[in-house]
N, C-alpha and C. Protein backbone atom coordinates (compact mmCIF):
# COMPACT_ATOMS: atom_id res chain seq x y z
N UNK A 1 3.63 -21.98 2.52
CA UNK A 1 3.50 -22.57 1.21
C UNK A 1 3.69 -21.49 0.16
N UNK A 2 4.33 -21.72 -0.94
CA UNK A 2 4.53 -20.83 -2.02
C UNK A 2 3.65 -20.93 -2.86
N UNK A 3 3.59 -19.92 -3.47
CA UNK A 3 2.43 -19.82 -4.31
C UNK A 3 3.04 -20.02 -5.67
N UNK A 4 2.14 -20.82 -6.48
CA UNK A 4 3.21 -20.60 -8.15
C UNK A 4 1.79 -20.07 -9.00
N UNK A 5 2.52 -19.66 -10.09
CA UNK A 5 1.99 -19.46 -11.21
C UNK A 5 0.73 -20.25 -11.31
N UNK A 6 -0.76 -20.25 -11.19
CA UNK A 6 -2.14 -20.75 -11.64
C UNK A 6 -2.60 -20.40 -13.10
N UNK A 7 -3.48 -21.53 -13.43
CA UNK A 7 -4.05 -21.31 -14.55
C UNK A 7 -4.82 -20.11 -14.59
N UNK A 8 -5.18 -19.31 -15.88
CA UNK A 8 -5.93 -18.32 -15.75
C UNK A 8 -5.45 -16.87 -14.55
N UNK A 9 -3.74 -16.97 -14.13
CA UNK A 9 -3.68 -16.13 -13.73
C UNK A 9 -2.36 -15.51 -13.94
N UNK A 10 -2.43 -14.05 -14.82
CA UNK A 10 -1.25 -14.01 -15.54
C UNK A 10 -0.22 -13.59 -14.18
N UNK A 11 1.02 -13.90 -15.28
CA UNK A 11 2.12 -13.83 -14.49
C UNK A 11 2.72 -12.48 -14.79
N UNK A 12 2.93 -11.16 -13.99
CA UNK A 12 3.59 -9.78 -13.93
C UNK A 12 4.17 -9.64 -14.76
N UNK A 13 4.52 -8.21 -15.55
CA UNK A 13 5.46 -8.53 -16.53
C UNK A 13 6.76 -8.04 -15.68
N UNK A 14 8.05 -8.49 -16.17
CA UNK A 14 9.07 -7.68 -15.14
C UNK A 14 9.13 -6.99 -14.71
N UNK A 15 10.16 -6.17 -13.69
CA UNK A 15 10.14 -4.34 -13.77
C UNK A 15 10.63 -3.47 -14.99
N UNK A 16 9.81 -2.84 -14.98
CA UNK A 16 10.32 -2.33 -16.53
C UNK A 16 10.90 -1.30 -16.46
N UNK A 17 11.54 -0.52 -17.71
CA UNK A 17 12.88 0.15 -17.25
C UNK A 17 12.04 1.32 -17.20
N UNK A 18 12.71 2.83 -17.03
CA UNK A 18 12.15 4.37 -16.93
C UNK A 18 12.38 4.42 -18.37
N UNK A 19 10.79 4.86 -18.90
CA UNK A 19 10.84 5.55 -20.45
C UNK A 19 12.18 6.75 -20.60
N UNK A 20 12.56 6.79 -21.38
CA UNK A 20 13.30 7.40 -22.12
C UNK A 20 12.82 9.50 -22.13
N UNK A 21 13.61 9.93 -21.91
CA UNK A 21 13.23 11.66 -22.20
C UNK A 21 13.15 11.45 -20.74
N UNK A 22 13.70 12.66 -20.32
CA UNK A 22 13.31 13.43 -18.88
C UNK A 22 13.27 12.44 -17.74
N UNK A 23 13.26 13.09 -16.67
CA UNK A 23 13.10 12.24 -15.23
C UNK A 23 12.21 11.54 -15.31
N UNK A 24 12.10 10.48 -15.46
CA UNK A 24 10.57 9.64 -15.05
C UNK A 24 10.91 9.12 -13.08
N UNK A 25 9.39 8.91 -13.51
CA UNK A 25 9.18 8.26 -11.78
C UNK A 25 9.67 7.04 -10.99
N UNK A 26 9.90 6.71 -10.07
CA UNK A 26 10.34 5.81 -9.30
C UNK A 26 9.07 4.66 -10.07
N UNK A 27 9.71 3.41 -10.15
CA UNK A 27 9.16 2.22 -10.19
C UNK A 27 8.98 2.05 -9.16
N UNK A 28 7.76 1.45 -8.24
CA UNK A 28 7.59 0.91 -7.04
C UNK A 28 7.16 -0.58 -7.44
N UNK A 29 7.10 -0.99 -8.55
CA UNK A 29 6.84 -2.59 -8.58
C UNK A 29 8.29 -3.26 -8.45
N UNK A 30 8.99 -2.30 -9.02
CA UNK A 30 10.77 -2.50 -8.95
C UNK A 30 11.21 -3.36 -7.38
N UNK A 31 10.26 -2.44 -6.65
CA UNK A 31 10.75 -2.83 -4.67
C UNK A 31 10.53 -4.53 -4.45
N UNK A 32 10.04 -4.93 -5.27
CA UNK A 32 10.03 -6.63 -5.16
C UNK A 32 10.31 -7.20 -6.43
N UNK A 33 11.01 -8.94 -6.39
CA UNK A 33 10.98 -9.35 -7.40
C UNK A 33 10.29 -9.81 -8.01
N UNK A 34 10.22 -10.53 -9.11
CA UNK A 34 9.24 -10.85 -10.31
C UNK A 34 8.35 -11.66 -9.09
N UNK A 35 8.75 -13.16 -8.51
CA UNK A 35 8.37 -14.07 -7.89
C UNK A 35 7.69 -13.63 -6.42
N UNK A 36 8.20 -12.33 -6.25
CA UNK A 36 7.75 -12.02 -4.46
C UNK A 36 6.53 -11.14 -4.65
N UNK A 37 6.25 -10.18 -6.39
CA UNK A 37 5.61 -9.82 -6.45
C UNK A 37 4.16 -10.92 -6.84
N UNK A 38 4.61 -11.49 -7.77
CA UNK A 38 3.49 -12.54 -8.04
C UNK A 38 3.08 -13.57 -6.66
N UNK A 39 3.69 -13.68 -5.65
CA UNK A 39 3.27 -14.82 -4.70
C UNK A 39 2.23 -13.36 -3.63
N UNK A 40 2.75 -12.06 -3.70
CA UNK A 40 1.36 -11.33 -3.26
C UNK A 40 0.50 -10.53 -3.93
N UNK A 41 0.55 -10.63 -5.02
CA UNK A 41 -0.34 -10.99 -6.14
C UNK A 41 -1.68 -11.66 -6.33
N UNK A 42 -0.99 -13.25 -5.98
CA UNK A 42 -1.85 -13.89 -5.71
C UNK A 42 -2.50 -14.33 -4.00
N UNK A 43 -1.81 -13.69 -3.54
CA UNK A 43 -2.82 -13.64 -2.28
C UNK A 43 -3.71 -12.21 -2.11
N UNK A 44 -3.40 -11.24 -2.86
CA UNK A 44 -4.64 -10.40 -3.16
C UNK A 44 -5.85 -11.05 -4.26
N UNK A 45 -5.33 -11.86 -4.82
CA UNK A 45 -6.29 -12.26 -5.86
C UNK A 45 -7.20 -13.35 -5.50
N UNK A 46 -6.27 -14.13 -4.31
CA UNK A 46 -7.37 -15.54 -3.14
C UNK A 46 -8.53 -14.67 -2.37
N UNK A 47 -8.19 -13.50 -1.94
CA UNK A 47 -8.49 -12.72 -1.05
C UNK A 47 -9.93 -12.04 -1.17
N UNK A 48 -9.86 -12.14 -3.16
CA UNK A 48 -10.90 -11.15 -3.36
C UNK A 48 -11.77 -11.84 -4.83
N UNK A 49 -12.11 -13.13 -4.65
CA UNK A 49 -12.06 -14.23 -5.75
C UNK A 49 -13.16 -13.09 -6.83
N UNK A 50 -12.80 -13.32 -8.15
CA UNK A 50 -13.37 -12.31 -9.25
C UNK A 50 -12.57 -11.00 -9.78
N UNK A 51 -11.60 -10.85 -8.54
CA UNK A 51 -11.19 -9.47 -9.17
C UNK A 51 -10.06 -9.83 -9.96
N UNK A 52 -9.90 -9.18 -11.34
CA UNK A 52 -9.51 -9.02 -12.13
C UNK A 52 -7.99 -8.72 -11.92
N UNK A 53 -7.13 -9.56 -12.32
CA UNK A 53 -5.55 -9.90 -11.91
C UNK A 53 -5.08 -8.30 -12.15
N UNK A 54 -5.59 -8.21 -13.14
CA UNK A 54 -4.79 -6.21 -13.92
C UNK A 54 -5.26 -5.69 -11.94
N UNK A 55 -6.34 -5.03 -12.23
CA UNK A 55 -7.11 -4.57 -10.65
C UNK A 55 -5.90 -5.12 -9.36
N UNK A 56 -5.82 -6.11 -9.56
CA UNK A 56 -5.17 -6.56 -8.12
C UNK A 56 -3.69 -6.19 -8.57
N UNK A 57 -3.12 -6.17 -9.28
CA UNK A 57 -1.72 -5.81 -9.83
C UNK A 57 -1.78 -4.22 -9.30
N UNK A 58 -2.61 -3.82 -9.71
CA UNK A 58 -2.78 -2.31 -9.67
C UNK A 58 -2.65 -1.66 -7.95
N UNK A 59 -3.33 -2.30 -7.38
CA UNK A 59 -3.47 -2.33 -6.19
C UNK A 59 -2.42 -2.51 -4.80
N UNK A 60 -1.80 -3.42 -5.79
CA UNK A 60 -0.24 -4.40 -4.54
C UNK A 60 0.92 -2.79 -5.34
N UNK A 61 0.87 -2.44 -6.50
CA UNK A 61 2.05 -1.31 -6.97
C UNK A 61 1.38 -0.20 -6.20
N UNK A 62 0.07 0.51 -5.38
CA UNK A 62 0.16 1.45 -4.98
C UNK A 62 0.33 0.89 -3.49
N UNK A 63 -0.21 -0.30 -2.81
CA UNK A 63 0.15 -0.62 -1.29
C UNK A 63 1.76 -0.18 -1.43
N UNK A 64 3.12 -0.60 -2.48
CA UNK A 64 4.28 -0.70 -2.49
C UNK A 64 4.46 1.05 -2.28
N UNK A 65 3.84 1.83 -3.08
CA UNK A 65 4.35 3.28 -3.04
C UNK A 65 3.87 3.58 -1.58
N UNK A 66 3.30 3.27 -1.05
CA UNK A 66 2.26 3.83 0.60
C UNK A 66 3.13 3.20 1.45
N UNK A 67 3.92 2.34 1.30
CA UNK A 67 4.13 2.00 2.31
C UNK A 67 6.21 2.48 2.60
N UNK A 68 6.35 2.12 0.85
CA UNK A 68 8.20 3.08 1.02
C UNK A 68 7.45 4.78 1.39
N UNK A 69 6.34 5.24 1.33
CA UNK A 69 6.30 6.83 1.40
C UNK A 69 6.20 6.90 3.19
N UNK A 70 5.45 5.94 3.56
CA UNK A 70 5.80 6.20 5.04
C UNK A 70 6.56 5.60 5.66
N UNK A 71 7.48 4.90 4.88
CA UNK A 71 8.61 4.82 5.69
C UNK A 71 9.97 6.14 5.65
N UNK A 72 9.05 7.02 4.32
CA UNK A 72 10.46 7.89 4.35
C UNK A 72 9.78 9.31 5.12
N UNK A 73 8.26 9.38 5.30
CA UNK A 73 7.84 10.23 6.29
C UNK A 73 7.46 9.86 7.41
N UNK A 74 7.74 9.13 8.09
CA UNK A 74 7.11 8.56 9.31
C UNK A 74 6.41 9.20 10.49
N UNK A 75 6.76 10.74 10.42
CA UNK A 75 6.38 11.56 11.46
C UNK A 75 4.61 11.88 10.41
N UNK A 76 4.28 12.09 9.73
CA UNK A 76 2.97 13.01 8.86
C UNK A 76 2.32 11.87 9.22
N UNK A 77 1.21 11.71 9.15
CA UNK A 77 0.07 11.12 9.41
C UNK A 77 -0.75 10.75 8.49
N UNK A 78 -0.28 9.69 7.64
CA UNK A 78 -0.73 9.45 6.37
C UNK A 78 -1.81 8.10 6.50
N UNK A 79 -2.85 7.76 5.39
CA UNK A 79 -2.99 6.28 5.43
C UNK A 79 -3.58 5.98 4.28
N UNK A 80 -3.55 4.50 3.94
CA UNK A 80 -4.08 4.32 2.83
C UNK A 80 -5.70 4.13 2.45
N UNK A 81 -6.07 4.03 1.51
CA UNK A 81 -7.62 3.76 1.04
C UNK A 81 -7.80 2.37 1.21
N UNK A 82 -9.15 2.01 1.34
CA UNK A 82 -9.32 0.46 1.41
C UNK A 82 -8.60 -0.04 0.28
N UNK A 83 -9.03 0.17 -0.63
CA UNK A 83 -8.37 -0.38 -1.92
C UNK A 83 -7.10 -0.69 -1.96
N UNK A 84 -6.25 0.34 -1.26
CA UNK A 84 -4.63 0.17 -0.92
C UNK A 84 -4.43 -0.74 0.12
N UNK A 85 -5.29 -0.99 1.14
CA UNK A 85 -5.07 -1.48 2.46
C UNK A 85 -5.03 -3.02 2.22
N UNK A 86 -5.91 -3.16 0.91
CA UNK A 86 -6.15 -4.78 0.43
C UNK A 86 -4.48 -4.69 0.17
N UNK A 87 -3.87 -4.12 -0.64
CA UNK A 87 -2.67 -4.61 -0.97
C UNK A 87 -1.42 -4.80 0.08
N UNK A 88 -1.60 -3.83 1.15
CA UNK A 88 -0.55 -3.56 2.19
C UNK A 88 -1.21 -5.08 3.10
N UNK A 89 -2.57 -5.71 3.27
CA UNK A 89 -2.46 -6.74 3.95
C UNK A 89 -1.82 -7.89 3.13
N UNK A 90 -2.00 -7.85 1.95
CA UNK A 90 -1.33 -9.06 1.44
C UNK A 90 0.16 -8.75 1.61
N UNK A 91 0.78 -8.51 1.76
CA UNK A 91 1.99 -7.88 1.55
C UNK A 91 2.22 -8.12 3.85
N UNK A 92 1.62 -7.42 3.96
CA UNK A 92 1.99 -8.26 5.51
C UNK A 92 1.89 -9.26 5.81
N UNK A 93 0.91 -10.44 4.86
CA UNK A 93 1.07 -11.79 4.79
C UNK A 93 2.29 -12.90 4.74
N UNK A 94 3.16 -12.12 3.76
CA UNK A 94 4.22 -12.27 3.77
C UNK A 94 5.17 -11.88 4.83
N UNK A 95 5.25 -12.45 5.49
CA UNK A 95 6.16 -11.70 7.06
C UNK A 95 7.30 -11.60 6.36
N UNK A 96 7.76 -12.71 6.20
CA UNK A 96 9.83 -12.40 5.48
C UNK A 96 9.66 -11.54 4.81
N UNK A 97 9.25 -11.51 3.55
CA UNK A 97 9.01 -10.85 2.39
C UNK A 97 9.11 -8.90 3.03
N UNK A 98 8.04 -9.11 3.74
CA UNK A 98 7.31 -7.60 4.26
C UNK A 98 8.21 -7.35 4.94
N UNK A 99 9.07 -8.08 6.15
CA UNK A 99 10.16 -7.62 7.05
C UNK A 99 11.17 -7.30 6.02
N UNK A 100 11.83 -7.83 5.42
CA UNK A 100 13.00 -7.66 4.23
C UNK A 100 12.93 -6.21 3.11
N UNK A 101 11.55 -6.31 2.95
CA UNK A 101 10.87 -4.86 2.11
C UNK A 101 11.28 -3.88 3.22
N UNK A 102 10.67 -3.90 4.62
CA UNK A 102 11.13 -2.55 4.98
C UNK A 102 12.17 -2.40 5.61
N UNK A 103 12.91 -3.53 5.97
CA UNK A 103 14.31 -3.22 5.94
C UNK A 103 14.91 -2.37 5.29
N UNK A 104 15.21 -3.06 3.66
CA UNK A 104 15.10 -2.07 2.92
C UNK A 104 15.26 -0.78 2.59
N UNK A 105 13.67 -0.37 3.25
CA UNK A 105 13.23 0.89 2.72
C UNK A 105 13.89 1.36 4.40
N UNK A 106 14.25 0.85 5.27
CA UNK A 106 15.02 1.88 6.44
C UNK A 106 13.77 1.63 7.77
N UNK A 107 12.92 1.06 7.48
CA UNK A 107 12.32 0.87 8.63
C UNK A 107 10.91 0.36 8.47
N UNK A 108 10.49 -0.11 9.61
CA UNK A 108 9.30 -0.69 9.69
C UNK A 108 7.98 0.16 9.55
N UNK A 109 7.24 -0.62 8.78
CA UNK A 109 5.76 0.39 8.64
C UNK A 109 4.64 -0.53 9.17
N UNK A 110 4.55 -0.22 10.77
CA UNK A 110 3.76 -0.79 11.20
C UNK A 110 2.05 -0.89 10.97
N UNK A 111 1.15 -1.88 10.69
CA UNK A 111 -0.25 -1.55 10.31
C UNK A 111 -0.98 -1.60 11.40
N UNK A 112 -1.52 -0.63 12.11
CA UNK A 112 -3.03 -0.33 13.09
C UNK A 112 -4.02 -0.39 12.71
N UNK A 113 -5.17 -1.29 12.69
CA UNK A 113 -5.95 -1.08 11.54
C UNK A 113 -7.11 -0.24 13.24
N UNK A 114 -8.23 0.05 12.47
CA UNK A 114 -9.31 0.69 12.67
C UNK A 114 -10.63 0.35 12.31
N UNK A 115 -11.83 -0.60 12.90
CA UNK A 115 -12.21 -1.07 12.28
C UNK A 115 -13.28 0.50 11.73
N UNK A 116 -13.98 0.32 9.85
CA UNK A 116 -14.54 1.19 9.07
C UNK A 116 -15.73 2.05 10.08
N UNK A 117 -15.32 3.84 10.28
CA UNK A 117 -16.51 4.40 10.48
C UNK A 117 -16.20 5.87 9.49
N UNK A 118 -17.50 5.74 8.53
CA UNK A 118 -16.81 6.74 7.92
C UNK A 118 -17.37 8.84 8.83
N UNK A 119 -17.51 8.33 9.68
CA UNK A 119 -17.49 9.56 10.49
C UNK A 119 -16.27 10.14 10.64
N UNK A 120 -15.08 8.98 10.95
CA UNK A 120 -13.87 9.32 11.54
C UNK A 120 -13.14 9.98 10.02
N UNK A 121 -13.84 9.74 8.72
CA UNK A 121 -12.93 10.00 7.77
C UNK A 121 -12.84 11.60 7.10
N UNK A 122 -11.33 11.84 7.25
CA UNK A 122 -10.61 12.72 6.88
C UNK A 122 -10.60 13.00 5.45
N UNK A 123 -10.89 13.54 4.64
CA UNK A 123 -10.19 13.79 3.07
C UNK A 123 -8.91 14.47 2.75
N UNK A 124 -8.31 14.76 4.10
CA UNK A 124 -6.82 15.70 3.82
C UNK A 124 -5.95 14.10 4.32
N UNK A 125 -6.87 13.46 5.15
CA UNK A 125 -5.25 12.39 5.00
C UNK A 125 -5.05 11.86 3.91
N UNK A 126 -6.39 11.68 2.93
CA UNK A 126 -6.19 11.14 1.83
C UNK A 126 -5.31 12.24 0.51
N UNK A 127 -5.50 13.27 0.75
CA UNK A 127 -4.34 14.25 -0.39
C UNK A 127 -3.20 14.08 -0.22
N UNK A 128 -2.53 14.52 1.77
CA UNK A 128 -1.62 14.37 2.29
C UNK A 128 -0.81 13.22 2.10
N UNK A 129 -1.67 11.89 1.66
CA UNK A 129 -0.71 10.48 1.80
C UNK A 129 -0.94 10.61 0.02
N UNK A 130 -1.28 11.30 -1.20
CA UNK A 130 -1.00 11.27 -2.26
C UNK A 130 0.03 12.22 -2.86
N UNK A 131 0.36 13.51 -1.70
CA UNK A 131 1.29 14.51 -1.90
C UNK A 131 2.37 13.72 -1.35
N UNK A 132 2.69 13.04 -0.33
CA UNK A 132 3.90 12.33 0.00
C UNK A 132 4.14 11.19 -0.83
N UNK A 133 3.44 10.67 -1.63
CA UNK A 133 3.51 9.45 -2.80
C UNK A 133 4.24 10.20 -3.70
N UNK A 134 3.74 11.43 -4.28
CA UNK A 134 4.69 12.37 -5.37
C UNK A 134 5.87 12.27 -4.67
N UNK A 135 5.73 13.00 -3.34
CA UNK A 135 7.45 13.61 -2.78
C UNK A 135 8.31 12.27 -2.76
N UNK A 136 7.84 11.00 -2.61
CA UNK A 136 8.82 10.04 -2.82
C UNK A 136 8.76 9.31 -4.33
N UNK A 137 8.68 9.93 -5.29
CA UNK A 137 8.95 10.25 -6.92
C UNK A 137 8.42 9.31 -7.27
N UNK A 138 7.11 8.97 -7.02
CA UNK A 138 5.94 7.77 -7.73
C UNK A 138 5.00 9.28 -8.41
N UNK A 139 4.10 8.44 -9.00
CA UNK A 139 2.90 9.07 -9.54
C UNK A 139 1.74 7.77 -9.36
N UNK A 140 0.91 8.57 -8.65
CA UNK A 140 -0.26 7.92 -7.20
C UNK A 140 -1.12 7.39 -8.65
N UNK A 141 -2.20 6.10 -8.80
CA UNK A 141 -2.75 5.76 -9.52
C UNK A 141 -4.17 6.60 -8.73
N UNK A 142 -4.74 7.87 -9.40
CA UNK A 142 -5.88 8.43 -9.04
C UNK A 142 -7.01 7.42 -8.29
N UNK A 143 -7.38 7.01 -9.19
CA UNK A 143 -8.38 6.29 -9.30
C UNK A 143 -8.59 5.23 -7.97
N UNK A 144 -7.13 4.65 -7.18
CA UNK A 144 -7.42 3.98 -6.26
C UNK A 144 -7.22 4.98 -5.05
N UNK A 145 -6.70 5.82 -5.11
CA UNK A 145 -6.76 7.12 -4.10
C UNK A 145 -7.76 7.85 -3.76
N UNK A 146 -8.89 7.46 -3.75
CA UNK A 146 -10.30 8.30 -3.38
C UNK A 146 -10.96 7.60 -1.74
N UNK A 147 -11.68 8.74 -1.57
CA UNK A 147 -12.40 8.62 -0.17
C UNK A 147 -13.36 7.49 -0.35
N UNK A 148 -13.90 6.73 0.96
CA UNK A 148 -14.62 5.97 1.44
C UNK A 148 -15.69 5.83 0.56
N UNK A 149 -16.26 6.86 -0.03
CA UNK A 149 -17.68 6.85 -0.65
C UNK A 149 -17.18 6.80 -1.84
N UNK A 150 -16.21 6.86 -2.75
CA UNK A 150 -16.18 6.43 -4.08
C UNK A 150 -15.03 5.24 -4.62
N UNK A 151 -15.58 4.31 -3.36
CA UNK A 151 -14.60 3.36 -3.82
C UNK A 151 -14.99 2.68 -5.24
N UNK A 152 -13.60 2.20 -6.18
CA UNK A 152 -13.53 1.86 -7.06
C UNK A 152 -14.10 0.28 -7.50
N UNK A 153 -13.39 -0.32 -6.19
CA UNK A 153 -13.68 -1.42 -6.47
C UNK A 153 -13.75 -2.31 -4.64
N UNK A 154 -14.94 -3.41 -4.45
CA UNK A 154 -14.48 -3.86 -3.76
C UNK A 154 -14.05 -4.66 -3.26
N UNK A 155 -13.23 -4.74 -2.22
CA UNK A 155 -12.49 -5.54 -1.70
C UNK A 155 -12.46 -6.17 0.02
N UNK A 156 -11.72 -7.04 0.30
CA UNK A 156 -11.57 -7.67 1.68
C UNK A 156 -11.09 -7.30 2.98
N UNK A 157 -10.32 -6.33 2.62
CA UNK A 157 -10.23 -5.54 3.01
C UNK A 157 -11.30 -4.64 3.87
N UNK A 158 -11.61 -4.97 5.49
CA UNK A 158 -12.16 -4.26 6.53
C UNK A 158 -12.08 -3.86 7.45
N UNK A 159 -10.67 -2.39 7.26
CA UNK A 159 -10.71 -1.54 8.30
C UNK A 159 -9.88 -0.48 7.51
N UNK A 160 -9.89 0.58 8.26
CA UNK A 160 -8.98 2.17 8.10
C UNK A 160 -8.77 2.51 8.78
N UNK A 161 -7.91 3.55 8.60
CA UNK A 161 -6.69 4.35 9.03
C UNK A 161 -6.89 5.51 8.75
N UNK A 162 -7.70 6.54 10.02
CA UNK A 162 -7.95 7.65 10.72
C UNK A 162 -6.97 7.85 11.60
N UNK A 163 -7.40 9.32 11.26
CA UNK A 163 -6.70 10.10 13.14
C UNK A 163 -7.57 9.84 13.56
N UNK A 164 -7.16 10.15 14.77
CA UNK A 164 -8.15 10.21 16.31
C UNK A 164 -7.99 12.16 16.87
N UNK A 165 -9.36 12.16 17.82
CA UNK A 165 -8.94 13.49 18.05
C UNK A 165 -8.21 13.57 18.69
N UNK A 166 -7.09 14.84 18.74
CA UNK A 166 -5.94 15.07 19.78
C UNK A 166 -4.87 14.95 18.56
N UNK A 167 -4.83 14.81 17.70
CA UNK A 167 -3.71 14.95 16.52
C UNK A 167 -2.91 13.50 16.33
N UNK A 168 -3.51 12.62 16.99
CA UNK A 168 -2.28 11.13 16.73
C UNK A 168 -3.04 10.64 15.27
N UNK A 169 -2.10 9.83 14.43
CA UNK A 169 -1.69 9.82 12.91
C UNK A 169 -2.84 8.77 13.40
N UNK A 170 -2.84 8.12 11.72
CA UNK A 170 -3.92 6.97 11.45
C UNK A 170 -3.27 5.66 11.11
N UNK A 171 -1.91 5.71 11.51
CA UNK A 171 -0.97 4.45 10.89
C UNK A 171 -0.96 3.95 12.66
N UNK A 172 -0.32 4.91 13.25
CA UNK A 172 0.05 4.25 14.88
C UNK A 172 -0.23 5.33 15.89
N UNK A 173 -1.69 4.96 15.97
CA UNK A 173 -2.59 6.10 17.24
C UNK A 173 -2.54 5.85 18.57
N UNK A 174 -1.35 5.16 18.86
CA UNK A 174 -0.89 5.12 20.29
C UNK A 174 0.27 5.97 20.61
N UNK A 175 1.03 6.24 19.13
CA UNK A 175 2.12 6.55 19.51
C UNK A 175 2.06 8.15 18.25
N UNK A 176 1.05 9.01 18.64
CA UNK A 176 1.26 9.94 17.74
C UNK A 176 1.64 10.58 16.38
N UNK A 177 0.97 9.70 15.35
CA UNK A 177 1.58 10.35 14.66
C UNK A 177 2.47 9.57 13.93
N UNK A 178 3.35 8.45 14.04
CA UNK A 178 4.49 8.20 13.72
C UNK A 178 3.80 6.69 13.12
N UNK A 179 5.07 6.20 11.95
CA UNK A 179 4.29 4.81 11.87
C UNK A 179 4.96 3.50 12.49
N UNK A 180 5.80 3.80 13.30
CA UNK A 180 6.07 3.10 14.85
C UNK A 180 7.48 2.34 13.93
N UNK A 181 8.23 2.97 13.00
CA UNK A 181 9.36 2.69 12.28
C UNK A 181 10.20 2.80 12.79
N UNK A 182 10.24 3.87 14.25
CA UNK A 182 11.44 4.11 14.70
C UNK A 182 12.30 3.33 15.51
N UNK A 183 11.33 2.27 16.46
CA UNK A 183 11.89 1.27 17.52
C UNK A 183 10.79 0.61 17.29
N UNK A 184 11.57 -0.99 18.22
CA UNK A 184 10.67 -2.41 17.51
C UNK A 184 10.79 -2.66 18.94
């Protein structure tokens, strides 16, 4: 079923162009259209009834940068924050949508989830997956990029993406490391 436009829930504004002067950053709301962004939009917004459409907007544009960044590093061992993970599940909700996105972007970004222990949590995967957000020419929204204990806001989102000991990544801990982009 498609989702349309609801009362009381604004509709995205387009992709908007790169300001003017100097290199600006990759648009990652750009990676979907007006309609593909708003139909997971609003399934982050069913998902998490109260949160604030801006918040959930905010959220589905950094799942979009996390998920083209590991598709263009697939070997580093990156993962996202809950906060991000809300957006990358809505966004796998969409099977066409999500298969077609990483087409796309050159390959599949498979999700392992983990259910939450914050023993297992790392604070370098969390720099590491905001230094590879730069290297693929976004600028990371701070604020949803923080560790387990200062989450911003919450969400439905319940599980993460740790290593394990022995060095395998936190995207696909069967297969070392990698986010299982390479073969299907």
């Amino acid at each position: 079923m498609a989702c349309k436009n609801q009362p009381g829930r604004p509709v995205p504004p387009p992709c908007s162009a790169k300001p003017a002067g100097g290199a600006a950053p990759q648009n990652a709301r750009a990676l979907l259209s007006d309609s593909a962004f708003n139909a997971v939009l609003h399934t982050v917004l069913d998902n998490n009834p109260g949160m604030d459409p801006s918040m959930a907007s905010r959220i589905l544009v950094e799942a979009l940068k996390f998920v083209h960044a590991a598709s263009l590093f697939p070997t580093v061992p990156i993962a996202p924050t809950r906060e991000v993970d809300e957006g990358w599940h809505a966004l796998i909700l969409h099977t066409h949508l999500y298969a077609t996105l990483c087409s796309r972007l050159g390959r599949t970004v498979h999700h392992y989830p983990e259910r939450p222990d914050p023993s297992r949590h790392d604070p370098e995967v969390v720099t590491r997956t905001v230094a590879l957000i730069e290297q693929a020419g976004y600028t990371p929204d701070a604020e949803l990029w923080t560790g387990p204990d200062r989450a911003l806001v919450g969400v439905a989102a319940n599980c993460s993406h740790t290593p394990v000991p022995g060095g395998c990544g936190p995207i696909n801990p069967g297969n070392c490391a990698t986010h299982g982009g390479g073969e299907e």
